[in-house]
PDB file of N, CA and C in Angstrom:
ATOM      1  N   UNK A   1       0.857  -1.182   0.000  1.00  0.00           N
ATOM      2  CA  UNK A   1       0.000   0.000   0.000  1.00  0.00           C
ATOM      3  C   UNK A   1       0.901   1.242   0.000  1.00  0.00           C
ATOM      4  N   UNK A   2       0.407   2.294  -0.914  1.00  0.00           N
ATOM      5  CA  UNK A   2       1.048   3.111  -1.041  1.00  0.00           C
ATOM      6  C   UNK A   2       0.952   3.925   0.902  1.00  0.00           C
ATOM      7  N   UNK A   3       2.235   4.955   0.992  1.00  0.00           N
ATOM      8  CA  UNK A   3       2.437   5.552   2.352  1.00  0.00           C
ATOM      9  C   UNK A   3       1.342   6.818   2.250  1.00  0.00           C
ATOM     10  N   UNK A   4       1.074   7.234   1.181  1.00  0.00           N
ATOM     11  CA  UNK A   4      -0.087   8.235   1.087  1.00  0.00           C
ATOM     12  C   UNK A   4      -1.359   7.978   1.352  1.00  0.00           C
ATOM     13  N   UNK A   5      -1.713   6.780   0.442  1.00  0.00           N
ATOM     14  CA  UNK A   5      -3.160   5.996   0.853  1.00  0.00           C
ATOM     15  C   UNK A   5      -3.547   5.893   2.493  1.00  0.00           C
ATOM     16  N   UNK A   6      -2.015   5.116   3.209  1.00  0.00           N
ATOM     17  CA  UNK A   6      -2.259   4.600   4.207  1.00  0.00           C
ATOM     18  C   UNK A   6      -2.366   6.200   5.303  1.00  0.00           C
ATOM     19  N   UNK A   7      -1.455   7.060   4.847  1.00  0.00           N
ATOM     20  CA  UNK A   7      -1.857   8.470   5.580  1.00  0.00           C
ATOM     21  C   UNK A   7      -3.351   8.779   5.377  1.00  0.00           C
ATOM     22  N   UNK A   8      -4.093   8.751   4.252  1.00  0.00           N
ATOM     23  CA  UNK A   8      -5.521   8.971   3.952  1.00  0.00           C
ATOM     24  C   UNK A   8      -6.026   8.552   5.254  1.00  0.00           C
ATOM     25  N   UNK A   9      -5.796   7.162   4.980  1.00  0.00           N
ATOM     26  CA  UNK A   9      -6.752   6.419   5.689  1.00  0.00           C
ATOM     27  C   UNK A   9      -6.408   6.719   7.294  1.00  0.00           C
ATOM     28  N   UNK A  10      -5.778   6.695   7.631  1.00  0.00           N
ATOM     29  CA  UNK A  10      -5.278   6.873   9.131  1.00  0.00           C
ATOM     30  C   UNK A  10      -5.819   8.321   9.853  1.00  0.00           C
ATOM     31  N   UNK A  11      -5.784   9.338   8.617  1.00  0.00           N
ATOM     32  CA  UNK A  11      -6.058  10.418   9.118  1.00  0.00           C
ATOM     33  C   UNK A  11      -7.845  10.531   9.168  1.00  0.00           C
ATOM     34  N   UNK A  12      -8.556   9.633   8.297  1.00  0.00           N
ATOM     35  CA  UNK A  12      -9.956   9.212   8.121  1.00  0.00           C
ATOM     36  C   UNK A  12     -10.537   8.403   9.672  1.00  0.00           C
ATOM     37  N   UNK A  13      -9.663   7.677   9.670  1.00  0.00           N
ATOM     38  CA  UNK A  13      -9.688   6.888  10.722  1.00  0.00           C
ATOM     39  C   UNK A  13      -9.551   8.005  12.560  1.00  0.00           C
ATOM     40  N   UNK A  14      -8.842   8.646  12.641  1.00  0.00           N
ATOM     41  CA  UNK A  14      -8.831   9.851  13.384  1.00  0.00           C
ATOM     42  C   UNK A  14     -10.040  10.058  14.013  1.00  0.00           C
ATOM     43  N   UNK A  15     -10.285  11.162  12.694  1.00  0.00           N
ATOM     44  CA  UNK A  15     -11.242  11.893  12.965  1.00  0.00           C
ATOM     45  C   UNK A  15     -12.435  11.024  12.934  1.00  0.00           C
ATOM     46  N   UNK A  16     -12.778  10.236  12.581  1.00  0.00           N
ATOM     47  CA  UNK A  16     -13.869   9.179  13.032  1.00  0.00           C
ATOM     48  C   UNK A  16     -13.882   8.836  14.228  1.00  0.00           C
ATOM     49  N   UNK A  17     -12.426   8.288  15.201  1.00  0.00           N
ATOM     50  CA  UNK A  17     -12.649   8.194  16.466  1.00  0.00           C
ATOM     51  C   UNK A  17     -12.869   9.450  17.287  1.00  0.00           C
ATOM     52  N   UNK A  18     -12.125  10.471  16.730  1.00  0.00           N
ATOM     53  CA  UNK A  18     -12.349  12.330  17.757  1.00  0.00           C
ATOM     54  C   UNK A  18     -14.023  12.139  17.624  1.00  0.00           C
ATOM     55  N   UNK A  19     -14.705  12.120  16.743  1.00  0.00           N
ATOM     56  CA  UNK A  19     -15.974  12.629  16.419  1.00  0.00           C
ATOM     57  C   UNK A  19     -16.941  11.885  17.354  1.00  0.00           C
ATOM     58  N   UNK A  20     -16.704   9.981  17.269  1.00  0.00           N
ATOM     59  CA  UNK A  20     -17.615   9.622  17.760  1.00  0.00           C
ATOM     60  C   UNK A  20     -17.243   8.692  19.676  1.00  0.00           C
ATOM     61  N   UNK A  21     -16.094   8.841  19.501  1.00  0.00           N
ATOM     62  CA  UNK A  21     -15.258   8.513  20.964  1.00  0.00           C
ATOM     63  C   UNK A  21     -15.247   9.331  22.188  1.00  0.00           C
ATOM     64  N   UNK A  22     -15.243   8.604  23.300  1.00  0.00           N
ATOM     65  CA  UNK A  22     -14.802  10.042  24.150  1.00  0.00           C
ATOM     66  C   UNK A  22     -13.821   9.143  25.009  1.00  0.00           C
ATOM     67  N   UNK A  23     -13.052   9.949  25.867  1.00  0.00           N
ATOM     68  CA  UNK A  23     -12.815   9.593  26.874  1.00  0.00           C
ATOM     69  C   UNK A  23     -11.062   9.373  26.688  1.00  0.00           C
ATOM     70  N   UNK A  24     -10.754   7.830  27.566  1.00  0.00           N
ATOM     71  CA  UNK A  24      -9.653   7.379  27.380  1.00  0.00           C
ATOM     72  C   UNK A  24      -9.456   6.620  26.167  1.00  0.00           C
ATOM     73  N   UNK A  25     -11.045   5.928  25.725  1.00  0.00           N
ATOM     74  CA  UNK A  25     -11.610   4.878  24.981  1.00  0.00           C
ATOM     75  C   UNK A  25     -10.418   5.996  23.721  1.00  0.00           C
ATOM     76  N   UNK A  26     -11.257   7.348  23.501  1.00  0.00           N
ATOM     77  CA  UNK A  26     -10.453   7.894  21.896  1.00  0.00           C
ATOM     78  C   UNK A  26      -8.727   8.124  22.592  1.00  0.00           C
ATOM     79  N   UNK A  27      -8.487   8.508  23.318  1.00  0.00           N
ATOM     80  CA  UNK A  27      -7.150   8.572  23.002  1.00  0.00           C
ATOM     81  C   UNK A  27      -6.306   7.157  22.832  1.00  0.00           C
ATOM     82  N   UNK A  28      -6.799   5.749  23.675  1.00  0.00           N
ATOM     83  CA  UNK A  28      -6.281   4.584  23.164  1.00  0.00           C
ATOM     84  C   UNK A  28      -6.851   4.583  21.349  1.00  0.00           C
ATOM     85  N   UNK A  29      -7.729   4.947  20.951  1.00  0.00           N
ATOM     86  CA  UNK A  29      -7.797   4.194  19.657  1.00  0.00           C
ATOM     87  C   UNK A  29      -6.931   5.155  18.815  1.00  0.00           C
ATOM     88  N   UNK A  30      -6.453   6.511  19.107  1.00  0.00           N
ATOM     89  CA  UNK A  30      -5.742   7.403  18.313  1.00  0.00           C
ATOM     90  C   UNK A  30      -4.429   6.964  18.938  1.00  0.00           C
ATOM     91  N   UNK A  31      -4.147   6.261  19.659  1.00  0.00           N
ATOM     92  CA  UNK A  31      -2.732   5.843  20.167  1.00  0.00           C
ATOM     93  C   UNK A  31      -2.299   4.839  18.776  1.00  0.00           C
ATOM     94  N   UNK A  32      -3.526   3.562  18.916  1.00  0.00           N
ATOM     95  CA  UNK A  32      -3.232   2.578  17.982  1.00  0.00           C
ATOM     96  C   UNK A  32      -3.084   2.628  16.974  1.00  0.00           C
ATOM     97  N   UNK A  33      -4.223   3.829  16.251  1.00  0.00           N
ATOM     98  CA  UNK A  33      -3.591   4.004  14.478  1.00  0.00           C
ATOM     99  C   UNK A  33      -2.789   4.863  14.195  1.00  0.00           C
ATOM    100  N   UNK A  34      -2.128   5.276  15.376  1.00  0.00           N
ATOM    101  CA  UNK A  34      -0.896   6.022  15.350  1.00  0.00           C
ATOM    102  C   UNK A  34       0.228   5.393  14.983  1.00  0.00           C
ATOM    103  N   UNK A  35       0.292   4.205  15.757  1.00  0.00           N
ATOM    104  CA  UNK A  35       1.208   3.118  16.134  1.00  0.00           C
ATOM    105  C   UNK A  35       1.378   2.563  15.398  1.00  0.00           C
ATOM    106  N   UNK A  36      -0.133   1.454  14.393  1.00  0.00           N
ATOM    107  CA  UNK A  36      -0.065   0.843  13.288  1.00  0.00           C
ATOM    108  C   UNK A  36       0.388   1.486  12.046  1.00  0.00           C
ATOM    109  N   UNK A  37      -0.039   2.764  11.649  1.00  0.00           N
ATOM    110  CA  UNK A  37       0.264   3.630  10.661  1.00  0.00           C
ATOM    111  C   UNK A  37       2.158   3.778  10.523  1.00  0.00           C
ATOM    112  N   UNK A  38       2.408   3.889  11.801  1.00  0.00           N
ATOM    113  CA  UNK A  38       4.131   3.954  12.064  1.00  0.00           C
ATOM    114  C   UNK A  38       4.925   2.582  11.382  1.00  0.00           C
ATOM    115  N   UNK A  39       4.153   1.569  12.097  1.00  0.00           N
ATOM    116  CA  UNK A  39       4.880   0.560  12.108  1.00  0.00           C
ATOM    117  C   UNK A  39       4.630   0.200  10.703  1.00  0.00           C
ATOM    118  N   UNK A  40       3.918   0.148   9.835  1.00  0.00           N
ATOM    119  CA  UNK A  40       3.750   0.092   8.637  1.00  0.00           C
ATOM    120  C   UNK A  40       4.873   0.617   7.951  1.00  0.00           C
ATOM    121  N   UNK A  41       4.403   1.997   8.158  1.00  0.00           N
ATOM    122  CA  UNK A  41       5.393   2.759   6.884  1.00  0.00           C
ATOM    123  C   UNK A  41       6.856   2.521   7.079  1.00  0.00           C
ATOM    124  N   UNK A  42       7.437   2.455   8.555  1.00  0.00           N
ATOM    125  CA  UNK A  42       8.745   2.473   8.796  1.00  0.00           C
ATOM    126  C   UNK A  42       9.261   0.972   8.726  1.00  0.00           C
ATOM    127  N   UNK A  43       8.076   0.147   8.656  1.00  0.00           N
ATOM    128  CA  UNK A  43       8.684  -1.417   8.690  1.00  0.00           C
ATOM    129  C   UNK A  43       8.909  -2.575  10.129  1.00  0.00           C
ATOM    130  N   UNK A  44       8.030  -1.599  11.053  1.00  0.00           N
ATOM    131  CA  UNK A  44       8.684  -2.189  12.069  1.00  0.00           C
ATOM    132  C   UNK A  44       8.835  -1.173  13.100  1.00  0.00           C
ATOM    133  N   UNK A  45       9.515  -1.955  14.739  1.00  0.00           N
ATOM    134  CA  UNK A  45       9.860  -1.186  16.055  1.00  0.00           C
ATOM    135  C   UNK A  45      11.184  -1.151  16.470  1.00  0.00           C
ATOM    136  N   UNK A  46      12.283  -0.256  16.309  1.00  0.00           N
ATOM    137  CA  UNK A  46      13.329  -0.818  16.412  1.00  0.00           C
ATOM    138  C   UNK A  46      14.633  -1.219  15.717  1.00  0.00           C
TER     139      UNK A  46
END
């Protein structure tokens, strides 16, 4: 997948959790497609 697509989507993904999340619940799920989005593009942790 292209690194642009996957920025699309991640940043889609966001604001879907800001909008309909609250709490700790949205900042864990903006933690994770933070995380996944990373580990994607860079290949890995480390």
């Amino acid at each position: 997948m292209d690194p642009i697509v996957l920025l699309i989507v991640a940043i889609v993904l966001m604001v879907l959790a800001w909008k309909f999340l609250a709490g700790l619940v949205k900042t864990a799920v903006l933690v994770v497609i933070l995380v996944a989005a990373a580990v994607f593009v860079f290949g890995g942790i480390g």
